[in-house]
Protein backbone atom coordinates (compact mmCIF):
# COMPACT_ATOMS: atom_id res chain seq x y z
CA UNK A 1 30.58 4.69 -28.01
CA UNK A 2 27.97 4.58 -30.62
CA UNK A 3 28.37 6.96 -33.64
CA UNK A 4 25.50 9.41 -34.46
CA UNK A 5 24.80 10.55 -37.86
CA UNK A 6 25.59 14.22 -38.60
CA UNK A 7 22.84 16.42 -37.75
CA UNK A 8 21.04 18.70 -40.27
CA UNK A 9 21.20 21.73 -40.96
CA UNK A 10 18.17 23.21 -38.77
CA UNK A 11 20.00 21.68 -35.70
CA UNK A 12 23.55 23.12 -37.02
CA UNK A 13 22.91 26.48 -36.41
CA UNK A 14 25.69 28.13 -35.04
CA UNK A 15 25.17 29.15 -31.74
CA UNK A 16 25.84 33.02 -32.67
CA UNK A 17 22.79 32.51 -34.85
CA UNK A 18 20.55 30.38 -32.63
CA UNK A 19 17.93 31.51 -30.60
CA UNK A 20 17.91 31.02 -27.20
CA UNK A 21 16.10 28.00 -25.59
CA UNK A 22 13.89 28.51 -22.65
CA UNK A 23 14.25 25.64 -20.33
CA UNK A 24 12.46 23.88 -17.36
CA UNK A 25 13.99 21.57 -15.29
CA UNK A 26 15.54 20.36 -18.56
CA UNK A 27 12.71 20.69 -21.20
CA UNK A 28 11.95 23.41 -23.44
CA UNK A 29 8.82 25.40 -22.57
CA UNK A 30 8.45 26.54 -26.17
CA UNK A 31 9.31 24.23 -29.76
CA UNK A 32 11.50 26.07 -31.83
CA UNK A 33 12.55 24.83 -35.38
CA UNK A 34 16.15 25.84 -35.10
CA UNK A 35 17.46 24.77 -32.23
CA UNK A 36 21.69 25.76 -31.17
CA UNK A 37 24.31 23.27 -30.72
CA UNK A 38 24.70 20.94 -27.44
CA UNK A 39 27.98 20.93 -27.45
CA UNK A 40 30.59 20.32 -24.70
CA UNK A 41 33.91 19.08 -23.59
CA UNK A 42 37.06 18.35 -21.32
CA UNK A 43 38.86 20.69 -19.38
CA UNK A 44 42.17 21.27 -21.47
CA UNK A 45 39.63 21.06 -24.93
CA UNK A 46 41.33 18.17 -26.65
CA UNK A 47 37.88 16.19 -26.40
CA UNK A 48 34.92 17.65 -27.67
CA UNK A 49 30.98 15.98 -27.84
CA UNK A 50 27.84 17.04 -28.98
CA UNK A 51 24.60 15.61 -28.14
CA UNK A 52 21.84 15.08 -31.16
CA UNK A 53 19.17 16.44 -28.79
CA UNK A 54 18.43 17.78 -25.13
CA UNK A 55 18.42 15.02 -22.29
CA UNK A 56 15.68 13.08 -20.82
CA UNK A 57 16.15 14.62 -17.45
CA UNK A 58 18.61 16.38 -15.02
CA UNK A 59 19.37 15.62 -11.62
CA UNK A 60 21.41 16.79 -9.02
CA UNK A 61 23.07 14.03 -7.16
CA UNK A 62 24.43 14.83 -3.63
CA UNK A 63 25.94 11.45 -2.79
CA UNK A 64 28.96 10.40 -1.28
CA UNK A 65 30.83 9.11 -4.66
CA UNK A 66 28.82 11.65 -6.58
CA UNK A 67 30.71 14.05 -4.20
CA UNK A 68 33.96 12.71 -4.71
CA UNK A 69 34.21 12.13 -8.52
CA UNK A 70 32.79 15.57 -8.96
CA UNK A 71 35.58 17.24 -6.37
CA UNK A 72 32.84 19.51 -5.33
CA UNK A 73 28.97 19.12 -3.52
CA UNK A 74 26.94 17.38 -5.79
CA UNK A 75 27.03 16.01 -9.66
CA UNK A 76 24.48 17.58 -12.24
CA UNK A 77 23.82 14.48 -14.33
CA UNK A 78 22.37 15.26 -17.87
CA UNK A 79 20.19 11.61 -18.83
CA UNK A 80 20.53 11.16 -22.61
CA UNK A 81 20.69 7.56 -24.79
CA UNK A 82 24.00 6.73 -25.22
CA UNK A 83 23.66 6.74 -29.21
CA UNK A 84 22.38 10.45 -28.51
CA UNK A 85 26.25 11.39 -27.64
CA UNK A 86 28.61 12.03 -30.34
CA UNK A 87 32.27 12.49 -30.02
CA UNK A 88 33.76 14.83 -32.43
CA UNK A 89 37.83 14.82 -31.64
CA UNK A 90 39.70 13.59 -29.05
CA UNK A 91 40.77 10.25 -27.43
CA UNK A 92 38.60 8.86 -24.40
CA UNK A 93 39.45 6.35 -21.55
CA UNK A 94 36.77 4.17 -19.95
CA UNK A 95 37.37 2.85 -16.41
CA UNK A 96 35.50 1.49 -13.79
CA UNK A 97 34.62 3.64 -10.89
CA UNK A 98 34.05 3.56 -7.49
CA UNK A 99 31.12 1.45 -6.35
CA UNK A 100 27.70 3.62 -6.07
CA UNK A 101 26.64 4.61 -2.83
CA UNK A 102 23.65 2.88 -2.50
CA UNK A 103 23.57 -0.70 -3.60
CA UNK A 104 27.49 -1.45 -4.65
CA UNK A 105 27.32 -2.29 -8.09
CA UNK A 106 29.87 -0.73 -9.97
CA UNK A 107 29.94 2.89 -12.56
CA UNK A 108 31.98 3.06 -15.52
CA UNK A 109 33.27 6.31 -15.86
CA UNK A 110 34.35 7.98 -19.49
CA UNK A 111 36.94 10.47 -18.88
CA UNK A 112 39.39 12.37 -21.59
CA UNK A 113 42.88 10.46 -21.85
CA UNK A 114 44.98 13.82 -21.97
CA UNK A 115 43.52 15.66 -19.42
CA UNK A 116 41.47 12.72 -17.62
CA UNK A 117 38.53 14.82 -17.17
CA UNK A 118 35.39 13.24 -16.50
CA UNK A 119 32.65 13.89 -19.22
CA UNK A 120 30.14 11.05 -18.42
CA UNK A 121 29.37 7.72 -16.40
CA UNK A 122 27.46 4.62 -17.65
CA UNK A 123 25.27 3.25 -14.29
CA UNK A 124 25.02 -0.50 -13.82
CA UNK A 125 21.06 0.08 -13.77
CA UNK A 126 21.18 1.23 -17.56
CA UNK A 127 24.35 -0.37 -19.01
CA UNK A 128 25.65 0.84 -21.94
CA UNK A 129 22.70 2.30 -23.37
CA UNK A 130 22.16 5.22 -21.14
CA UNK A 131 24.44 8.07 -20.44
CA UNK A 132 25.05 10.35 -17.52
CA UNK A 133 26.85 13.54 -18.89
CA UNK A 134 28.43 15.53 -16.74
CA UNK A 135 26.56 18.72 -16.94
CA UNK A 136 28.76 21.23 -16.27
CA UNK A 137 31.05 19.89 -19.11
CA UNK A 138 28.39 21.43 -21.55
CA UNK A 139 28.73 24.56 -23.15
CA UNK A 140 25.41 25.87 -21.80
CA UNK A 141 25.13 24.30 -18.98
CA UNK A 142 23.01 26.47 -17.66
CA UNK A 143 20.31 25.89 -20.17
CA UNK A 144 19.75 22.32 -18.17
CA UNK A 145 18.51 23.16 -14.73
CA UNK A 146 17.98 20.11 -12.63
CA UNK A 147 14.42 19.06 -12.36
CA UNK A 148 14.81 17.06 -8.94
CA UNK A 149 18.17 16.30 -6.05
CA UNK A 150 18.41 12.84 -4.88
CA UNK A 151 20.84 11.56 -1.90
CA UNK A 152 20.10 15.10 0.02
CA UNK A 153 20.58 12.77 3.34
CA UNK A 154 24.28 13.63 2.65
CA UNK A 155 23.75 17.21 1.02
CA UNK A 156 26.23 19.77 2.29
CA UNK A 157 23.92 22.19 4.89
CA UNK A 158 25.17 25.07 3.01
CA UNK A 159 23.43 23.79 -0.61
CA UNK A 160 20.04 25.35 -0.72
CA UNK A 161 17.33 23.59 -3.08
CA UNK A 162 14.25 25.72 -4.84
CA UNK A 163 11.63 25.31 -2.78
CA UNK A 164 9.51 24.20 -6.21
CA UNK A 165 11.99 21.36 -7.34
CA UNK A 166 11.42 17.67 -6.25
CA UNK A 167 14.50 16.66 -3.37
CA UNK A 168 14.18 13.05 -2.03
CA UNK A 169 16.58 11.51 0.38
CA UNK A 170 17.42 8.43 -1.19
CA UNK A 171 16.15 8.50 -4.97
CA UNK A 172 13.42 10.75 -6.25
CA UNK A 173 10.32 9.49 -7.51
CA UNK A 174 10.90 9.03 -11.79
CA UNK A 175 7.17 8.24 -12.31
CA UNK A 176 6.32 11.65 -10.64
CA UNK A 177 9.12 13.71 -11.98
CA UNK A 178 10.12 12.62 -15.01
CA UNK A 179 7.61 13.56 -18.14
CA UNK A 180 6.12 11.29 -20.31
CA UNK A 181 7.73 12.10 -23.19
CA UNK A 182 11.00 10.81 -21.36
CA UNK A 183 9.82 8.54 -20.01
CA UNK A 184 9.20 7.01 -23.56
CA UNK A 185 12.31 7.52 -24.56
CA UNK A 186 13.96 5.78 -21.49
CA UNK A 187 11.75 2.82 -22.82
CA UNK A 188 13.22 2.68 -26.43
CA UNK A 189 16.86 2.83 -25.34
CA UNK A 190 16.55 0.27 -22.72
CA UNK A 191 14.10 -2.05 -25.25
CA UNK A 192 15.52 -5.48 -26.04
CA UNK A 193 17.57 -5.64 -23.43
CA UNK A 194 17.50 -7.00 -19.40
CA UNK A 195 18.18 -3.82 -17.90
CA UNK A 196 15.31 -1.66 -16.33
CA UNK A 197 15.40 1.82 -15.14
CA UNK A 198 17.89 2.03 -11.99
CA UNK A 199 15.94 2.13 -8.44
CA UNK A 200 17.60 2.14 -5.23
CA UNK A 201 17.12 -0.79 -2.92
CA UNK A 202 13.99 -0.96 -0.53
CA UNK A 203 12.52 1.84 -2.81
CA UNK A 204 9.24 1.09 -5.18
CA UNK A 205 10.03 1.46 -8.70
């Protein structure tokens, strides 16, 4: 995993001191100069991360693997560049997962070696230069609302979905979701090499 320089001192604000960010399906509403920590981590705390700024985009994934890696209805996958993620102390263990759901190419998971906690997954569609953080292993994780739910064909009928946020039955629509600002940044991580942004079989990019 690629290094990040330490961030400055307008970003490491402790989170005591920090005002609060308002969020929208992932994005600030407002710019704010001092901005608190994105920090997160396993389950028994020996591995700890921090992210150098918020993610692209958040989804909600209700598929099948999703379901099972997770242990629970869905994964909330936070989309950052992988040289965005910045591991402060611990020891990590990459593996490869189970095959995705919908067209069997196969997910490297990154999990903590003590505790073997999953804290994010590298998609065959992005390689190495994308990560998927497991949301819920953040600190705030609630600051990240997901701005769309893809796979709801195999939802659990007891999840309800706002009414106002994008739910596709395959994969959602990135052009149409995702905003452009992201979608910029998606284009400088993947630049130079052959991968392209991930999109499900017999759907239009």
């Amino acid at each position: 995993m690629t290094q990040i320089p330490p961030q400055d001192d307008a970003i490491a604000t402790p989170l005591s001191q920090a005002p609060s960010i308002h969020w929208l399906h992932g994005f600030p509403r407002r710019q704010i100069v001092t901005q608190p920590l994105i920090e997160g981590g396993c389950d028994c705390g020996a591995v700890r991360y921090r992210l150098a700024g918020p993610p692209m985009f958040v989804h909600c994934c209700h598929c099948t693997v999703c379901q099972r890696h997770s242990g629970t209805a869905f994964a909330m996958n936070a989309v950052i560049e992988s040289d965005h993620v910045r591991s402060l102390q611990g020891e990590l263990r990459r593996h490869p997962a189970d095959k995705t759901a919908n067209d069997g190419e196969t997910v490297v998971v990154v999990r903590c070696a003590a505790c073997s906690g999953l804290l994010w997954s590298h998609h065959p569609g992005y390689g190495e230069t994308v990560a998927l953080i497991y949301a819920g292993t953040l600190d705030r994780a609630a600051d990240f609302p997901p701005g769309a739910h893809c796979f709801v064909r195999s939802k659990h009928p007891w999840v309800g979905i706002p009414d106002d946020v994008p739910a596709a039955d395959e994969f959602y629509d990135m052009d149409a979701c995702w905003p452009e600002s992201s979608k910029r940044r998606l284009d400088a991580a993947l630049a130079g090499s052959e991968r392209k942004p991930w999109v499900p079989k017999g759907m239009k990019p």
